[in-house]
C-alpha atoms as a PDB file:
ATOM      1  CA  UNK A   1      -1.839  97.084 -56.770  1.00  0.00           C
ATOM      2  CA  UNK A   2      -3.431  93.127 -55.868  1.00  0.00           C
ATOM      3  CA  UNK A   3      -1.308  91.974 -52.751  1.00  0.00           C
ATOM      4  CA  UNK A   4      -1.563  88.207 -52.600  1.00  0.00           C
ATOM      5  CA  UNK A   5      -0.389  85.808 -50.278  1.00  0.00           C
ATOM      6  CA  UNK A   6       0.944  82.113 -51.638  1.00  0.00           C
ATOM      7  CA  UNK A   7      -0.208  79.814 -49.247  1.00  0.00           C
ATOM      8  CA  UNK A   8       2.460  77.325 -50.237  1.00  0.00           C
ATOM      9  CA  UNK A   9       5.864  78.841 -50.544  1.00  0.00           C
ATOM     10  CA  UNK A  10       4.409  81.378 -47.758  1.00  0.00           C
ATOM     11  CA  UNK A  11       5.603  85.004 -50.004  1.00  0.00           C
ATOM     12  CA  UNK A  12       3.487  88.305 -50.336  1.00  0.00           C
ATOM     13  CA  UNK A  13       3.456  88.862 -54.106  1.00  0.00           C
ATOM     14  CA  UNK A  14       2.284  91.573 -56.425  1.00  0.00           C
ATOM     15  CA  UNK A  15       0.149  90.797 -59.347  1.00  0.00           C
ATOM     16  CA  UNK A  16       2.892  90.765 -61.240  1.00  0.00           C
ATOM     17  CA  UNK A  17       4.049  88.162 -60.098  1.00  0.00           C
ATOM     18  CA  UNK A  18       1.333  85.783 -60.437  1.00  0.00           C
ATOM     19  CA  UNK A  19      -1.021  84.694 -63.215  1.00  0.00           C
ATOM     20  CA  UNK A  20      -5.155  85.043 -63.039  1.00  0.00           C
ATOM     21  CA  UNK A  21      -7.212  81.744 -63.886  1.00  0.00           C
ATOM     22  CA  UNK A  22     -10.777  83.236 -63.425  1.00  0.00           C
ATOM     23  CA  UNK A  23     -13.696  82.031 -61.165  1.00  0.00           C
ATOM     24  CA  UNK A  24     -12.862  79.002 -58.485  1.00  0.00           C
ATOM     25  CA  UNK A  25     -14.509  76.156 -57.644  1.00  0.00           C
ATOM     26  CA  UNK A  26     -16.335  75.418 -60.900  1.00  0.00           C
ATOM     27  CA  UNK A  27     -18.304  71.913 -61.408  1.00  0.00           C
ATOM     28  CA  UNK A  28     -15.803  70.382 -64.082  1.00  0.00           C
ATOM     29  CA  UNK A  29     -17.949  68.524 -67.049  1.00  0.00           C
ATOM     30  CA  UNK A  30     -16.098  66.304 -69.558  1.00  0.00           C
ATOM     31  CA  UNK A  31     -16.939  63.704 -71.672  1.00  0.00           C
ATOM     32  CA  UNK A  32     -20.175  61.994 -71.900  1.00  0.00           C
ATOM     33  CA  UNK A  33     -22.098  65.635 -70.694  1.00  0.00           C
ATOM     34  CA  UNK A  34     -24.410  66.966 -72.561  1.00  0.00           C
ATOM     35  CA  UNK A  35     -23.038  69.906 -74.487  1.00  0.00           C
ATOM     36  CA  UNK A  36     -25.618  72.579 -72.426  1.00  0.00           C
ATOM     37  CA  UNK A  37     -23.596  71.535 -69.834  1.00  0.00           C
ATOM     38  CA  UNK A  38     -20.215  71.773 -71.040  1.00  0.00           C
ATOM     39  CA  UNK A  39     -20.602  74.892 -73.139  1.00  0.00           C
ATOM     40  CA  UNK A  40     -21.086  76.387 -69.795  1.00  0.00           C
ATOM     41  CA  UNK A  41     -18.501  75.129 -67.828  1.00  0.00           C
ATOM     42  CA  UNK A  42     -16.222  76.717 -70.869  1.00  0.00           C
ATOM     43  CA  UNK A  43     -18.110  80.117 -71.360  1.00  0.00           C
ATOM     44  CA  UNK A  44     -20.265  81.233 -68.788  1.00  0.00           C
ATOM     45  CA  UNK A  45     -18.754  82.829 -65.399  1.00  0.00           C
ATOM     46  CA  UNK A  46     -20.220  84.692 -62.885  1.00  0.00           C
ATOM     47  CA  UNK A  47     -17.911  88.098 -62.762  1.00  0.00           C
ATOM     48  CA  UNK A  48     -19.669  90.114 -59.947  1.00  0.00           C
ATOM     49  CA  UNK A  49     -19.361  93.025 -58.550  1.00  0.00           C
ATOM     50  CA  UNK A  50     -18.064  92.378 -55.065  1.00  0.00           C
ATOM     51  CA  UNK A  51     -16.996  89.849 -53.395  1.00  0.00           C
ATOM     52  CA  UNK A  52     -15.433  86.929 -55.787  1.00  0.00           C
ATOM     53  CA  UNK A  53     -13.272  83.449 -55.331  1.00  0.00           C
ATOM     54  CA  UNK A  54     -10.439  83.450 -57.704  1.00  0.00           C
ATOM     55  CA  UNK A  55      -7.940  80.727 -59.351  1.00  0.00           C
ATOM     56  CA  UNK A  56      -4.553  81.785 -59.058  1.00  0.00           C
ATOM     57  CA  UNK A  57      -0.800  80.450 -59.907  1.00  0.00           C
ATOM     58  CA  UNK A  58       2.465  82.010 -58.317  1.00  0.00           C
ATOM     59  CA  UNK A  59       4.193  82.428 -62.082  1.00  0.00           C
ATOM     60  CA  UNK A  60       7.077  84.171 -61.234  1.00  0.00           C
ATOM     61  CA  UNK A  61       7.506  81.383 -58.170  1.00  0.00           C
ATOM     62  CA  UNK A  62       7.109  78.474 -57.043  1.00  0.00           C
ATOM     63  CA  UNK A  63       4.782  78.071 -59.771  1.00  0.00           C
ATOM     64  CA  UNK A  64       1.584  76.495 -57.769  1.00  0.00           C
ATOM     65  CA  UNK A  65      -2.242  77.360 -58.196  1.00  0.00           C
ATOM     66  CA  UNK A  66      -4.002  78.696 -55.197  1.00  0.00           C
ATOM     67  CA  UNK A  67      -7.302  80.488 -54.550  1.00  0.00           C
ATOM     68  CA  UNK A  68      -8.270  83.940 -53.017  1.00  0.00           C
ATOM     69  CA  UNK A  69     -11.622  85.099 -51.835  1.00  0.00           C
ATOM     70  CA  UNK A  70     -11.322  89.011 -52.567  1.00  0.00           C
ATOM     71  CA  UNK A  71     -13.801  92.101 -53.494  1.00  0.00           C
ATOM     72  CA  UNK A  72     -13.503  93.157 -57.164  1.00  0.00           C
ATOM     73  CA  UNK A  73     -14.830  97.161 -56.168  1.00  0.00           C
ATOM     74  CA  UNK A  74     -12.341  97.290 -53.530  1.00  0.00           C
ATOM     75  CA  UNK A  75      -9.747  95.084 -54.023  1.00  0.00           C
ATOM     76  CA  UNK A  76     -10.095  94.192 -50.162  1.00  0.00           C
ATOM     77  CA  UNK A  77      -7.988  89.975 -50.070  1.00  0.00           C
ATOM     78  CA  UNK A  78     -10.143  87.952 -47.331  1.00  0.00           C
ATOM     79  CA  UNK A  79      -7.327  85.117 -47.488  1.00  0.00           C
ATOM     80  CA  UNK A  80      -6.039  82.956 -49.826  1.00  0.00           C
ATOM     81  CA  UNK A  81      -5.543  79.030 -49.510  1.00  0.00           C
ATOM     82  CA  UNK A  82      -4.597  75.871 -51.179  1.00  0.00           C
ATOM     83  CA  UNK A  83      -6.217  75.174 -54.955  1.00  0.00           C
ATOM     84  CA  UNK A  84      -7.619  71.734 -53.699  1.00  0.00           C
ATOM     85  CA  UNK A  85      -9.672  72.949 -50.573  1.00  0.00           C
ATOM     86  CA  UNK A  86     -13.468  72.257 -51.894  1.00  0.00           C
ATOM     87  CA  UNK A  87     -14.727  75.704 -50.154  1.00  0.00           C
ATOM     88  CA  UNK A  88     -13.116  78.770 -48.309  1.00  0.00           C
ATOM     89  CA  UNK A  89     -12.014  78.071 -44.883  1.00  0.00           C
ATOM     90  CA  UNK A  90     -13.949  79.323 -42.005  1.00  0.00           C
ATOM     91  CA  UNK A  91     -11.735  81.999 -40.820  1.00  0.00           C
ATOM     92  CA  UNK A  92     -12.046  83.334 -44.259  1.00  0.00           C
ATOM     93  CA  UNK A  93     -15.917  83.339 -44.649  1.00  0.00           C
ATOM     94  CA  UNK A  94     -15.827  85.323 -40.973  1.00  0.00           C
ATOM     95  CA  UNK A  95     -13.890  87.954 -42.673  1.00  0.00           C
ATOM     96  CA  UNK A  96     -16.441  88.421 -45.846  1.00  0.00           C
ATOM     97  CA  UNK A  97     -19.191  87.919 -43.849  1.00  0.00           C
ATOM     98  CA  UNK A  98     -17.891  91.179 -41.340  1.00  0.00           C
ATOM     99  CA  UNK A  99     -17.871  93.239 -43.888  1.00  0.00           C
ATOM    100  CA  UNK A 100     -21.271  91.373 -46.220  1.00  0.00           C
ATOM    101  CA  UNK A 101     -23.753  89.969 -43.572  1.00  0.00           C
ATOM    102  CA  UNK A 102     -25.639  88.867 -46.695  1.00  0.00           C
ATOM    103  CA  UNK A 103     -22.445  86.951 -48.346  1.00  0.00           C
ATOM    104  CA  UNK A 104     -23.389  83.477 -48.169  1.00  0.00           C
ATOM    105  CA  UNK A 105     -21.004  80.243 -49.644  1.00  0.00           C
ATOM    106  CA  UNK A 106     -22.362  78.797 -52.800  1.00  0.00           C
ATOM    107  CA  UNK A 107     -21.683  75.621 -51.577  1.00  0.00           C
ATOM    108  CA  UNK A 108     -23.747  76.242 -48.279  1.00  0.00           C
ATOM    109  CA  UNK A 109     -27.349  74.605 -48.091  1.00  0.00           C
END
């Protein structure tokens, strides 16, 4: 079973407990976009095999969205943190990249 930690009310929580909102950190388009561009921010995802960053809200709690950086094979959490942080913290890039030398941010240069 997915452990995650809520970074805001600070509880250890079963996926049952909490509610999945797919791939973090998207580029949001809204009106005036072309629709190219906004057909894909509302279909197309990335869904790899490995390591992912995930949307996810404490349901059953306090109710708040956070994100987790986590493999999909393995189900191995990296950390979670707080839904408005633009990229993972360091200390949770470390971990991935200990266990994927290769794992690079998206948002890196």
């Amino acid at each position: 079973m997915l452990m995650l930690h809520c970074p805001y009310c600070g509880q250890d929580v079963d996926e049952t407990d909490l509610h999945a909102g797919g791939e973090a950190h998207l580029k949001r388009f809204g009106p005036g976009s072309s629709d190219e561009d906004f057909e894909s921010y509302l279909f197309v995802r990335k869904n790899p095999k490995g390591i992912h960053v995930e949307r996810w809200r404490h349901a059953y709690g306090c109710g708040k969205w956070f994100l987790a950086a986590r493999s999909t094979v393995t189900l191995e959490v990296f950390g979670t943190y707080a839904a408005q942080t633009k990229s993972p913290p360091a200390d949770i890039q470390e971990k991935i990249r200990a266990v994927d030398p290769d794992w690079t941010w998206e948002g890196e240069a």
